[in-house]
N, C-alpha and C. Protein backbone atom coordinates (compact mmCIF):
# COMPACT_ATOMS: atom_id res chain seq x y z
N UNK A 1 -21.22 72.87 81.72
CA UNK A 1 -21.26 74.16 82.34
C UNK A 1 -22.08 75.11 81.48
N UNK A 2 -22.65 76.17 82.03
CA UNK A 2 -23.32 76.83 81.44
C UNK A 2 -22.82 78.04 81.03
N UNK A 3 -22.73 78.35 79.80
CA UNK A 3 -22.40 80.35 79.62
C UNK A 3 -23.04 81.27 79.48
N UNK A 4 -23.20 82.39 80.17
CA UNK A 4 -23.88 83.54 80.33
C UNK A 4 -23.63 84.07 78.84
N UNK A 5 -25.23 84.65 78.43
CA UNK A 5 -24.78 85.61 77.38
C UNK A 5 -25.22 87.42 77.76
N UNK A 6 -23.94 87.95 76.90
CA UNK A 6 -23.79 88.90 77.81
C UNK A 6 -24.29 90.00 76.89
N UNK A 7 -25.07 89.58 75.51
CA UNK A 7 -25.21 90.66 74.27
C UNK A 7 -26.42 91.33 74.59
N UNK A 8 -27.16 92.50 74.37
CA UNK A 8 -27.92 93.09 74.33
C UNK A 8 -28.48 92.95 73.45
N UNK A 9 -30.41 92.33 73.30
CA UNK A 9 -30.81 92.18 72.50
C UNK A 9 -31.78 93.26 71.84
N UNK A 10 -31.62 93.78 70.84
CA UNK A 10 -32.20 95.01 70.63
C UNK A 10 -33.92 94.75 69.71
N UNK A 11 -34.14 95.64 70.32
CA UNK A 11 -35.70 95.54 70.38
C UNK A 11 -36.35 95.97 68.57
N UNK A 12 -36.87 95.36 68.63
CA UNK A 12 -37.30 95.55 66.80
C UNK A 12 -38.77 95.94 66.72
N UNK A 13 -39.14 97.82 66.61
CA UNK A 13 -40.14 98.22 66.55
C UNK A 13 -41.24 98.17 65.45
N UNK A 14 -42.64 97.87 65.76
CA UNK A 14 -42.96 97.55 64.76
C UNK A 14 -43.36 98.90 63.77
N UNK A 15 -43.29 98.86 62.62
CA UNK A 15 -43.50 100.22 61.60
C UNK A 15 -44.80 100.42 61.27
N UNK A 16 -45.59 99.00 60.88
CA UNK A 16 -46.82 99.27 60.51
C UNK A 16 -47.70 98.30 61.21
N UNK A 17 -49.23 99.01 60.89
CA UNK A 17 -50.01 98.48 61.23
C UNK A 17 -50.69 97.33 60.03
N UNK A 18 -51.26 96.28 60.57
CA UNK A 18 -51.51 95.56 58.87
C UNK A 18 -53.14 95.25 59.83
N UNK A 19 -54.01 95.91 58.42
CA UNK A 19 -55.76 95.42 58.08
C UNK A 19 -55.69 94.28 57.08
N UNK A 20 -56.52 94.07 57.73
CA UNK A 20 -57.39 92.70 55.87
C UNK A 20 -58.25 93.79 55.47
N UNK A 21 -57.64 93.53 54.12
CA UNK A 21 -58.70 94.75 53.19
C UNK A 21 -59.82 93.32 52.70
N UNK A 22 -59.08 92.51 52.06
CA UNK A 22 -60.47 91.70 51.41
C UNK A 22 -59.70 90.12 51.54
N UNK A 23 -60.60 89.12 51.37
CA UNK A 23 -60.31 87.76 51.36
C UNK A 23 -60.83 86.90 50.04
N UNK A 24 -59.69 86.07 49.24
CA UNK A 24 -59.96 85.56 48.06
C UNK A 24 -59.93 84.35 48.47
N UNK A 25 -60.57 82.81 47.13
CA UNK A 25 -60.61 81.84 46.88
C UNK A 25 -59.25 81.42 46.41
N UNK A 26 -58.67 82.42 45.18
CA UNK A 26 -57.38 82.14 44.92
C UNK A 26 -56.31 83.12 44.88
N UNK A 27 -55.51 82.98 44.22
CA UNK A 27 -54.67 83.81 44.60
C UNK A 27 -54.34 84.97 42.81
N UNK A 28 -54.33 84.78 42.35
CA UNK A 28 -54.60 85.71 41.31
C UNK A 28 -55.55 86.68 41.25
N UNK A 29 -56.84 86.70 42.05
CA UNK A 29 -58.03 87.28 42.58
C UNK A 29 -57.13 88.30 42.89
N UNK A 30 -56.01 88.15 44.64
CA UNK A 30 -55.84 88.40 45.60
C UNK A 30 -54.69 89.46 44.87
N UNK A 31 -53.77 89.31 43.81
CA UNK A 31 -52.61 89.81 43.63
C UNK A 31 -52.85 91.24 42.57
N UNK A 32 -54.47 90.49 41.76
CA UNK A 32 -55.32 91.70 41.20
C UNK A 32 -55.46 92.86 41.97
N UNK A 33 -55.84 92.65 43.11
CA UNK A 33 -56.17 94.08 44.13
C UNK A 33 -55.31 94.45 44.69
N UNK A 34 -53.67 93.49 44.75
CA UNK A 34 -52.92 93.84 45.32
C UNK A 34 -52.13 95.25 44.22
N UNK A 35 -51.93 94.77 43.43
CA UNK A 35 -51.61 95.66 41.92
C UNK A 35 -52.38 97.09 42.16
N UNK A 36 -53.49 96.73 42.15
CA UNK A 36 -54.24 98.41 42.41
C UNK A 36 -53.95 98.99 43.36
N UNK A 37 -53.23 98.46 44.94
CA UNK A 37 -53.46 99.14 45.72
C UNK A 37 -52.01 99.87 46.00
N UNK A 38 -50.70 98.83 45.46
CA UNK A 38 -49.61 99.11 44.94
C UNK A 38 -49.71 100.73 44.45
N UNK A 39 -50.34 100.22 43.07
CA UNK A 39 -50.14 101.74 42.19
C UNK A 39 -50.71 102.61 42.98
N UNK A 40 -51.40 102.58 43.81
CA UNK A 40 -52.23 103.82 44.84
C UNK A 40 -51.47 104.31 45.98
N UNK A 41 -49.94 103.40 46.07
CA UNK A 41 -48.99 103.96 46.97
C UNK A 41 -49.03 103.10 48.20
N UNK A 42 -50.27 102.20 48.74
CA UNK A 42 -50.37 101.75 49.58
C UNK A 42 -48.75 100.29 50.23
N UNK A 43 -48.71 99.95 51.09
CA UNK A 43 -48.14 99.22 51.76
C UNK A 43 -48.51 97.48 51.45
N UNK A 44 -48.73 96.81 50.90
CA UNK A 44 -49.67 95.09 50.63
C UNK A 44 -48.64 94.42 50.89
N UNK A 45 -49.43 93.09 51.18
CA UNK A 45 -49.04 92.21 51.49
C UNK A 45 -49.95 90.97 51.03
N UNK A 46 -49.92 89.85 50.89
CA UNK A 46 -50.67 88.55 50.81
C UNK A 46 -50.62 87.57 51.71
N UNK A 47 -51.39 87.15 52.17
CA UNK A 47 -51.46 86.07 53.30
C UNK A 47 -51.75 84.90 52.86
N UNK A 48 -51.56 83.68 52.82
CA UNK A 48 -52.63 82.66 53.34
C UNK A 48 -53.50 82.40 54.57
N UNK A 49 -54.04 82.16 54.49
CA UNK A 49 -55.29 81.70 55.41
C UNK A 49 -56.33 80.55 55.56
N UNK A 50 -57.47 80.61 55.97
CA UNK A 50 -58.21 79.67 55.97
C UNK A 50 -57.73 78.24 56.73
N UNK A 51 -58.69 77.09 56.16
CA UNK A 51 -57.79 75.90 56.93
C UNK A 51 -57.10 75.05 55.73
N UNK A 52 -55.73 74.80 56.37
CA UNK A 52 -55.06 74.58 55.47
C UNK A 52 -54.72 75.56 54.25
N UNK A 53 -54.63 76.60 54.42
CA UNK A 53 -53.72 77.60 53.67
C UNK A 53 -54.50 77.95 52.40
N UNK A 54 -55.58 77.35 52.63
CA UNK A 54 -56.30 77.53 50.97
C UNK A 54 -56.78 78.71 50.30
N UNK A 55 -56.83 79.57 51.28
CA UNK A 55 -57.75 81.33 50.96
C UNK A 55 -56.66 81.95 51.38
N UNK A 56 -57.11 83.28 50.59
CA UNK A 56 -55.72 84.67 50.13
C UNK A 56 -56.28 85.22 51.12
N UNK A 57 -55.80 86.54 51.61
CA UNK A 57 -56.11 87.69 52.24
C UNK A 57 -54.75 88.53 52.13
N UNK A 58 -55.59 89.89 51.37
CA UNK A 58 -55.33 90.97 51.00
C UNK A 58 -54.87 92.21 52.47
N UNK A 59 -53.57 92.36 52.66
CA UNK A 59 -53.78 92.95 54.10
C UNK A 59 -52.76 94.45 53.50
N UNK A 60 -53.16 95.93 54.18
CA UNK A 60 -52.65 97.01 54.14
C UNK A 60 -52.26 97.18 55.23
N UNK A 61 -51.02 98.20 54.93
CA UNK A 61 -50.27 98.00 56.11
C UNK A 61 -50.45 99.79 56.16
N UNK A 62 -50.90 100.72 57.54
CA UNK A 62 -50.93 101.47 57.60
C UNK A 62 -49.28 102.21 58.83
N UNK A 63 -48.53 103.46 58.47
CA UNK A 63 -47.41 103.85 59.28
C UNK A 63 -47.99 103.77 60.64
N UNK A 64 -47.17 103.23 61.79
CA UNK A 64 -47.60 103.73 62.79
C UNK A 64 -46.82 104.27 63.00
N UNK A 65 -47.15 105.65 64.44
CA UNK A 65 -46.85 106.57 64.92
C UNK A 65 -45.93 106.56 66.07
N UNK A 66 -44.62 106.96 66.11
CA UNK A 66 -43.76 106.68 67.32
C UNK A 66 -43.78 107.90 68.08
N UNK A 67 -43.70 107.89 69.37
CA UNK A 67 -43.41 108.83 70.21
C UNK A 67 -41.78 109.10 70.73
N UNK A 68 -41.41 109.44 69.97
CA UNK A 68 -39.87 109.81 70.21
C UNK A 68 -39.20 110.39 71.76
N UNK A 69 -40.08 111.07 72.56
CA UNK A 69 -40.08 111.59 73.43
C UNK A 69 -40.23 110.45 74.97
N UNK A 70 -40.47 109.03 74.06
CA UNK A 70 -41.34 108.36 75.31
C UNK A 70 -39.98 107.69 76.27
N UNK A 71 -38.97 107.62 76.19
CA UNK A 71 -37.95 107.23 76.81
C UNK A 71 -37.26 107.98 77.96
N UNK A 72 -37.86 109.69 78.18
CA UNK A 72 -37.41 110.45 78.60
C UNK A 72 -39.10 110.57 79.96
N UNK A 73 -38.33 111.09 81.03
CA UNK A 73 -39.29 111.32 82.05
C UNK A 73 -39.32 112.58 82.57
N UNK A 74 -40.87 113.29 82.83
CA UNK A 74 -40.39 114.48 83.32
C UNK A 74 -40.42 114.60 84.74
């Protein structure tokens, strides 16, 4: 028999936006610029990439903007 589920699944907005700032060979390259961009306040992250996972990429994550108002109709 089958059971209904009856939970409400709540929606998970996203906060930021993420760029590739730059793309490395290795990964110490990649964690160098990550460090600078750190101390500059920015948002980082590290990726793998390439084929087979072999190249870094350096990605910033910029706030996005919510419209608080958008649930309401006039």
């Amino acid at each position: 028999m089958s059971k209904k589920i009856t939970q409400k699944s709540e929606v998970s907005l996203q906060k930021f936006r993420w760029n590739t700032k730059k793309k490395f060979d290795n990964y110490e390259s990649a964690n160098k610029l990550k460090e600078e961009l750190v101390n500059e306040g920015l948002h980082v992250k590290i990726r793998r990439c390439g084929p087979g996972g072999i190249n870094f990429k350096v990605i910033v994550g910029t706030p996005v903007k919510t419209n608080k108002n958008s649930n309401t109709k006039s």
